[in-house]
Protein backbone atom coordinates (compact mmCIF):
# COMPACT_ATOMS: atom_id res chain seq x y z
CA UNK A 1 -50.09 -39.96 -86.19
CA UNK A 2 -48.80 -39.52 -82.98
CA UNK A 3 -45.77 -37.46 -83.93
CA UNK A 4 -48.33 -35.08 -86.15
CA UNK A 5 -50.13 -34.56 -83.01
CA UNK A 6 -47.20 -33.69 -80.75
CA UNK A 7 -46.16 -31.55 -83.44
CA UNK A 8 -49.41 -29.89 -83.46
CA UNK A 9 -49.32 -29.51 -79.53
CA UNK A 10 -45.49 -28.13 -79.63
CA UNK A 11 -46.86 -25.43 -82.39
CA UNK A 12 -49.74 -24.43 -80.13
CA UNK A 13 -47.88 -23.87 -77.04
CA UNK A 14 -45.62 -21.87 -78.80
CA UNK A 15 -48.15 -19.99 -80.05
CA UNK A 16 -49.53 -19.63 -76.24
CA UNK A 17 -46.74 -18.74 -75.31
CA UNK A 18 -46.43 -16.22 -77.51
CA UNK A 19 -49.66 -14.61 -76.72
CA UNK A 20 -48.71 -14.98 -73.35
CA UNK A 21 -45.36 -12.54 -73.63
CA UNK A 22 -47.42 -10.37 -76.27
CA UNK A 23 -49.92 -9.81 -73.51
CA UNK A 24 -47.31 -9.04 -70.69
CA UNK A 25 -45.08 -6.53 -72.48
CA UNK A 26 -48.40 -4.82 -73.84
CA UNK A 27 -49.44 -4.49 -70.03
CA UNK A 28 -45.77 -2.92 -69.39
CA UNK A 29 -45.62 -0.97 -72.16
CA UNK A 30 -49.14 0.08 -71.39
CA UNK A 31 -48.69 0.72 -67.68
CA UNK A 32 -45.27 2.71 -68.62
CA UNK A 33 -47.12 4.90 -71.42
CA UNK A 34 -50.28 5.69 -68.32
CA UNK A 35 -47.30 6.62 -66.06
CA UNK A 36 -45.60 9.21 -68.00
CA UNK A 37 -48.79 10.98 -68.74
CA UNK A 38 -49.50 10.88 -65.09
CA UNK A 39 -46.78 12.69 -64.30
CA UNK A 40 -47.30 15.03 -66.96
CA UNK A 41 -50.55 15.42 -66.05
CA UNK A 42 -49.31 16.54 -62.31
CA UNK A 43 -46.71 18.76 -63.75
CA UNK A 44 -49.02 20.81 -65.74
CA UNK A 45 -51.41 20.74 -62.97
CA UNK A 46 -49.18 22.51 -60.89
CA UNK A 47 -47.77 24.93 -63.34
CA UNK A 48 -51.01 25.75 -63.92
CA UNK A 49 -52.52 26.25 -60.51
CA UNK A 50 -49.10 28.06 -59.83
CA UNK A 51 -48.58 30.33 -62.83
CA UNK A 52 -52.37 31.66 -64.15
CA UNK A 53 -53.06 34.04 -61.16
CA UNK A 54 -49.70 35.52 -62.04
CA UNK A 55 -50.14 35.02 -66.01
CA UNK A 56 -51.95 38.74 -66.92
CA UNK A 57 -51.21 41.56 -69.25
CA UNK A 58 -49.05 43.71 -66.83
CA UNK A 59 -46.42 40.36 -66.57
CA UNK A 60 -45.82 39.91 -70.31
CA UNK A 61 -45.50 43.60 -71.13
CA UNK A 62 -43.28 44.88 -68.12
CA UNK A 63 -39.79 44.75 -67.49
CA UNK A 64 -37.40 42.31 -65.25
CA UNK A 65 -38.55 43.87 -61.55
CA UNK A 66 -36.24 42.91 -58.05
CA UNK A 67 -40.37 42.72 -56.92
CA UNK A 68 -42.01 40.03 -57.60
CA UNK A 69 -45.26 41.83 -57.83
CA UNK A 70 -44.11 43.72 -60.69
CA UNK A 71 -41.81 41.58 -62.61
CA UNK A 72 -42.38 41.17 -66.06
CA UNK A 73 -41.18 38.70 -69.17
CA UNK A 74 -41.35 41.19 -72.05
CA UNK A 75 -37.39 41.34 -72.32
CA UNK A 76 -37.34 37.68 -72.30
CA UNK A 77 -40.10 37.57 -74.95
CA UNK A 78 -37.97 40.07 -77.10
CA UNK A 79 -34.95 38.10 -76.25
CA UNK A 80 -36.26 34.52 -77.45
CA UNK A 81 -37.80 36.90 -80.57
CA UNK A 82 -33.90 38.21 -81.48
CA UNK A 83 -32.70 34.73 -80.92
CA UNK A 84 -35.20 33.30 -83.81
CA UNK A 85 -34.01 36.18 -86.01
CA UNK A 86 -30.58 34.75 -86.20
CA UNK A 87 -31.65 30.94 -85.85
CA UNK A 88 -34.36 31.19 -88.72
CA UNK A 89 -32.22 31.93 -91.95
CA UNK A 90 -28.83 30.28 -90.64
CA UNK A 91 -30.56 27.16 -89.68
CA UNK A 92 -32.75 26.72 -93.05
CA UNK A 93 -30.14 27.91 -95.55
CA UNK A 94 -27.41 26.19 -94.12
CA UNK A 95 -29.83 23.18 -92.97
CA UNK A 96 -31.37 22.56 -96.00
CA UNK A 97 -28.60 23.71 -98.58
CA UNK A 98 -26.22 20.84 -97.05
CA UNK A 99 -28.86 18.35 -97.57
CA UNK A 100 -29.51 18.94 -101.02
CA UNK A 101 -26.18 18.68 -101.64
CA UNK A 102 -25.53 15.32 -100.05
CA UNK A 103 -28.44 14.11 -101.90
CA UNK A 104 -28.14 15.30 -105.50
CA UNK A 105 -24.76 16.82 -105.36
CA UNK A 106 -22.60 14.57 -103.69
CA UNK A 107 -21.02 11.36 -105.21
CA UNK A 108 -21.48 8.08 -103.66
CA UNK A 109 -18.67 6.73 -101.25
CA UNK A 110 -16.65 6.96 -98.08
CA UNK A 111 -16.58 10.63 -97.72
CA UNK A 112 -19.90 11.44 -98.43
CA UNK A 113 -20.82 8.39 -95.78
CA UNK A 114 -18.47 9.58 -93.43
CA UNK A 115 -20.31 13.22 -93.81
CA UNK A 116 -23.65 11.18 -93.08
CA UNK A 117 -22.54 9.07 -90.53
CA UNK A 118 -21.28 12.67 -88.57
CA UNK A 119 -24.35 14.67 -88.72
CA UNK A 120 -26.34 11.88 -87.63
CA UNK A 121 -24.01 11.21 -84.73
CA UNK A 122 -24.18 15.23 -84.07
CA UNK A 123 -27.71 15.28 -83.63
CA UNK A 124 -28.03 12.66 -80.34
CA UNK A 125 -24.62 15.02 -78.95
CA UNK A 126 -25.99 16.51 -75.31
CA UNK A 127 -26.69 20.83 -75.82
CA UNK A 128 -24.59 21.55 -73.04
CA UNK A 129 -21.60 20.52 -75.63
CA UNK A 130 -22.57 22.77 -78.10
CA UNK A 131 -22.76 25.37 -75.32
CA UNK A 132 -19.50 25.05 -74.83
CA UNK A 133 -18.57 25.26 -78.39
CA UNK A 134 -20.33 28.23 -78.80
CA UNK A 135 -19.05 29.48 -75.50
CA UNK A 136 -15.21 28.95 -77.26
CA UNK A 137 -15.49 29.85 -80.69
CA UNK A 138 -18.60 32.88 -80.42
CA UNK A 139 -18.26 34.67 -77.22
CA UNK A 140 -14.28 34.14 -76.80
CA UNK A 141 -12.83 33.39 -79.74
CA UNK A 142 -14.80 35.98 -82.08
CA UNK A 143 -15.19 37.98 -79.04
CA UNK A 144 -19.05 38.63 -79.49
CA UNK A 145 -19.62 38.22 -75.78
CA UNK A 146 -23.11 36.67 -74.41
CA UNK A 147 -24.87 39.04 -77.34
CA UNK A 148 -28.15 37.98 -79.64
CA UNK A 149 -25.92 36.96 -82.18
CA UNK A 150 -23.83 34.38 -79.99
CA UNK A 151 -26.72 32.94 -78.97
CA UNK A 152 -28.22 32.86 -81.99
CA UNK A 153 -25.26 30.57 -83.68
CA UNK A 154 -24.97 28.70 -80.52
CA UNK A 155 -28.81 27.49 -80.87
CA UNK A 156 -28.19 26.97 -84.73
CA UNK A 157 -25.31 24.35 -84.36
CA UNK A 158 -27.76 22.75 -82.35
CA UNK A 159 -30.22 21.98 -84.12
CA UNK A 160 -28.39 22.23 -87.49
CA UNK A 161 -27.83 18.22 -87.45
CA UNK A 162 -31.71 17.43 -86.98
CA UNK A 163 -32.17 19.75 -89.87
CA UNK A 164 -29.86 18.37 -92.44
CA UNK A 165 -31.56 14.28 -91.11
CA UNK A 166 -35.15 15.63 -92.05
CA UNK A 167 -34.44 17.13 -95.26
CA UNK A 168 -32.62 14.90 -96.51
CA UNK A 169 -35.89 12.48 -95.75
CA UNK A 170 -38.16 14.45 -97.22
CA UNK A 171 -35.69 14.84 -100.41
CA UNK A 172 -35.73 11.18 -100.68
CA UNK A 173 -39.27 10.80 -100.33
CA UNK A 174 -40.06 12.46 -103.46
CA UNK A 175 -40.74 10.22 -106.51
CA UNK A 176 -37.60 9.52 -108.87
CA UNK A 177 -39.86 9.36 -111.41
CA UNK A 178 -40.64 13.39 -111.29
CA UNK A 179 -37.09 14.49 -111.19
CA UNK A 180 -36.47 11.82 -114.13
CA UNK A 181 -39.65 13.40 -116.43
CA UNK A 182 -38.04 16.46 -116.05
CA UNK A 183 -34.99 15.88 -117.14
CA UNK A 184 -36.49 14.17 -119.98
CA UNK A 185 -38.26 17.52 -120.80
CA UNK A 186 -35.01 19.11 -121.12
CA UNK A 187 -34.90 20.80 -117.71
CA UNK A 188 -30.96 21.28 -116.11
CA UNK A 189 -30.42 19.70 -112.52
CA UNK A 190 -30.62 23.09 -110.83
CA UNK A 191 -34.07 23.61 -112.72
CA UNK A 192 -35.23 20.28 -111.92
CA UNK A 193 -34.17 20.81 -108.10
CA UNK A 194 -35.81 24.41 -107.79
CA UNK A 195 -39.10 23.49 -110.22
CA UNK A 196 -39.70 19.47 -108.83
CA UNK A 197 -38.22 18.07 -105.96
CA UNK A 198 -38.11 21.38 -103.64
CA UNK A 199 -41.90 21.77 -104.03
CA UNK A 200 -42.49 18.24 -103.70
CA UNK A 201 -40.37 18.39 -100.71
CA UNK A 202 -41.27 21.24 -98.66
CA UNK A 203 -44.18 20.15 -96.42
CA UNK A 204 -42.34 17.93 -94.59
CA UNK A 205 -38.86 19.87 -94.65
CA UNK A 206 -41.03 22.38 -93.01
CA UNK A 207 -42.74 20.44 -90.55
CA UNK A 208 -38.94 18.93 -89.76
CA UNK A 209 -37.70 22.63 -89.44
CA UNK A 210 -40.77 24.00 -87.07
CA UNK A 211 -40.29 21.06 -84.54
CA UNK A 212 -36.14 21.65 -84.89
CA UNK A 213 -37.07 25.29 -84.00
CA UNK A 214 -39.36 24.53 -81.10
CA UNK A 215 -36.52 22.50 -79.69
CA UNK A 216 -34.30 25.74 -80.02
CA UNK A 217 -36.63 27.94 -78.19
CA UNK A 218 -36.80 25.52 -75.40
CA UNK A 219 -33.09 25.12 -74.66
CA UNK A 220 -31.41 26.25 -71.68
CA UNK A 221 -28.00 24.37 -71.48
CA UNK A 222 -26.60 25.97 -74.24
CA UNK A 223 -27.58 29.53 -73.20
CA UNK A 224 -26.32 29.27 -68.97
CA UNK A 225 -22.88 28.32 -70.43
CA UNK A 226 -22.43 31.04 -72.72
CA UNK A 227 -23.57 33.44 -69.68
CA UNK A 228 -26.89 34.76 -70.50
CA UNK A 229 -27.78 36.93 -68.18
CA UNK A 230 -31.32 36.69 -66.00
CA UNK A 231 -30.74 40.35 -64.75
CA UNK A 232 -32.24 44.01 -64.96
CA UNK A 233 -31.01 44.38 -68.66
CA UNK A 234 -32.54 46.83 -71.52
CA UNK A 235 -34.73 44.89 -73.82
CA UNK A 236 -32.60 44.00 -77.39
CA UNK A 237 -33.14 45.95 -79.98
CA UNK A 238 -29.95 44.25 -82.18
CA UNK A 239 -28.01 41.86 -82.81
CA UNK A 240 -25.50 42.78 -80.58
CA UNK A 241 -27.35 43.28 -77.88
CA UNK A 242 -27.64 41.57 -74.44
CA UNK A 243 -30.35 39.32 -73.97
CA UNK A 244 -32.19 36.79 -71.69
CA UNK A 245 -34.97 34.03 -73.01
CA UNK A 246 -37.49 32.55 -71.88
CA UNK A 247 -35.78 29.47 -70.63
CA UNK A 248 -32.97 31.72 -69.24
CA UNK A 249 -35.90 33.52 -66.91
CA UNK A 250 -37.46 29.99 -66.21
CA UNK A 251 -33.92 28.77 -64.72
CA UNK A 252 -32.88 31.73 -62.47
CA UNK A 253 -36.52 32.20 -60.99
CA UNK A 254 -36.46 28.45 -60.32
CA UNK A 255 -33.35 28.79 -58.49
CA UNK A 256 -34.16 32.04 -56.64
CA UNK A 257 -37.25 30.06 -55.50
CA UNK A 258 -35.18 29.19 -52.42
CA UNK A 259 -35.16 33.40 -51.29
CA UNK A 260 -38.18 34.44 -52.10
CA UNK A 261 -41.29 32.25 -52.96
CA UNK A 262 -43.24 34.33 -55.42
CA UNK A 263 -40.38 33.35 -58.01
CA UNK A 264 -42.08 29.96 -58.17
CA UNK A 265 -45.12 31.78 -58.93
CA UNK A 266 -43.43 34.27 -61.70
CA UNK A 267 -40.92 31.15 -63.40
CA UNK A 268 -44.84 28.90 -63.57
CA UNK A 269 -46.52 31.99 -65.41
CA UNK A 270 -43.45 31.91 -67.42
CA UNK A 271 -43.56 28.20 -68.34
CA UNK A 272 -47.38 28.78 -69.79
CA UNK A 273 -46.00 31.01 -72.11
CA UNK A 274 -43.24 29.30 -73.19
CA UNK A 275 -45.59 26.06 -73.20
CA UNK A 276 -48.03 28.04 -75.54
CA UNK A 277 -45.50 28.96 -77.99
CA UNK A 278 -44.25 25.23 -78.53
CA UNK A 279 -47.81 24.22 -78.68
CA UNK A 280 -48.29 26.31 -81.43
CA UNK A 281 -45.42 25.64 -83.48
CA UNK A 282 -46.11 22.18 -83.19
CA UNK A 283 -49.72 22.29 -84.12
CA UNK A 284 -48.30 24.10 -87.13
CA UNK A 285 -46.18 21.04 -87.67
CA UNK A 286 -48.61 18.99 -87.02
CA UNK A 287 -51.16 21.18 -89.81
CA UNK A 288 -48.55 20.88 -92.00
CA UNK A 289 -48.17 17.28 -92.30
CA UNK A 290 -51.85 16.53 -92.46
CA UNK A 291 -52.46 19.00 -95.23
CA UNK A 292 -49.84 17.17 -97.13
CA UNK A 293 -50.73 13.70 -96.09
CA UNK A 294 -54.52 14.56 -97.46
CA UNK A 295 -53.29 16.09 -100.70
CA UNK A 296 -51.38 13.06 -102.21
């Protein structure tokens, strides 16, 4: 009887104990969780207090000015436009193409889980990397120079890797039992792939591509080592074109902050903009996933 009950005792301290642990790290997790949002909260604050007086219609239609008063962000708008042009189809062709592959295609073993085990590892690599692969094989080696399309390619290897991850999830998500009913029905594997499992698919290798983009359109690292330029340029009207972006514009008014004051003023105004356009894409994500979450 006596051993029951200090069995009994043992189990409910370590049961107190584990409450006890579960309560602390909930605090800390908690506490951690308030503290990022307060700073984001502050951050915003102050981008926002900064940059809306500027933020009108004159500063996102006008040029790059030496004035402050009359600098604009419309070749930066253009810029980050070109840059999608080229990230766009070379991302989700090449993006979703190789996962197909390594999911239907591609025979089970060491290479193919070699291939795997690289793209994953590609996707945590730092940008500034692939800025300097871009920097060596785009602008030097190919000799396009700090154009649309250098940039373009640069931004794609980035975000190729987190491409290929989420499509291949979404591939597997789709039922084996659909791809097995067609072939069943007499349908070839290219039919099946096209007619079944790409439909079934889609939603989320779209919501996986929109967020991949919106990372794209933020990046700076990538861009400063190929040499984008932040200066008086003609606004792009092709591929080969110079360019800035609107992280580009973001970085050197930041820095030139330190001569003249207003640039703080003109790189917050910026930030809105740029903030805007990732909050849209990523509601879209987010619209996306919902509408296909409710549907099944």
């Amino acid at each position: 009887m006596e051993k029951t009950e200090r069995l009994v005792q043992k189990q409910s301290n370590r049961i107190a104990t584990r409450i006890r642990l579960n309560t602390f790290w909930k605090t800390i997790f908690f506490l951690s969780t308030l503290f990022g949002l307060l700073v984001l909260g502050i951050l915003i604050y102050r981008v926002l207090v900064q940059g809306l007086p500027w933020l009108n219609v004159d500063f996102l239609v006008s040029r790059l000015s030496t004035t402050a008063e009359d600098a604009g962000i419309m070749g930066a708008i253009l810029g980050t436009l070109w840059v999608m042009v080229v990230v766009i189809p070379v991302t989700l062709l090449v993006g979703i193409g190789t996962a197909i592959y390594l999911e239907l295609y591609a025979q089970k073993g060491w290479v193919k889980s070699s291939i795997e085990t690289n793209i994953s590892n590609l996707a945590g690599v730092p940008s500034i990397v692939y800025g300097l692969l871009g920097l060596t094989v785009f602008v030097r080696l190919m000799d396009f120079g700090n154009v649309v399309l250098a940039g373009g390619l640069t931004l794609s290897l980035l975000i190729l890797p987190i491409l290929v991850v989420s499509s291949q999830e979404a591939i597997r998500a789709v039922p084996g039992y659909l791809a097995e009913a067609s072939y069943g029905m007499g349908a070839t594997k290219w039919q099946t792939i096209r007619r079944i499992i790409l439909p079934a698919a889609i939603p989320s290798i779209l919501t996986g591509s929109i967020l991949a983009l919106s990372r794209a359109i933020g990046e700076t690292a990538p861009l400063t080592v190929l040499g984008i330029p932040a200066l008086l340029i003609p606004f792009p009207n092709g591929l080969f074109d110079t360019f800035t972006a609107l992280p580009m514009q973001i970085y050197y008014w930041t820095i030139d902050a330190s001569l003249v004051a207003e640039y703080a003023n003109l790189a917050a105004a910026t930030i809105i903009v740029l903030l805007v356009i990732l909050f849209i894409l990523n509601a879209t994500a987010v619209f996306i996933r919902n509408k296909y979450q409710q549907s099944l």
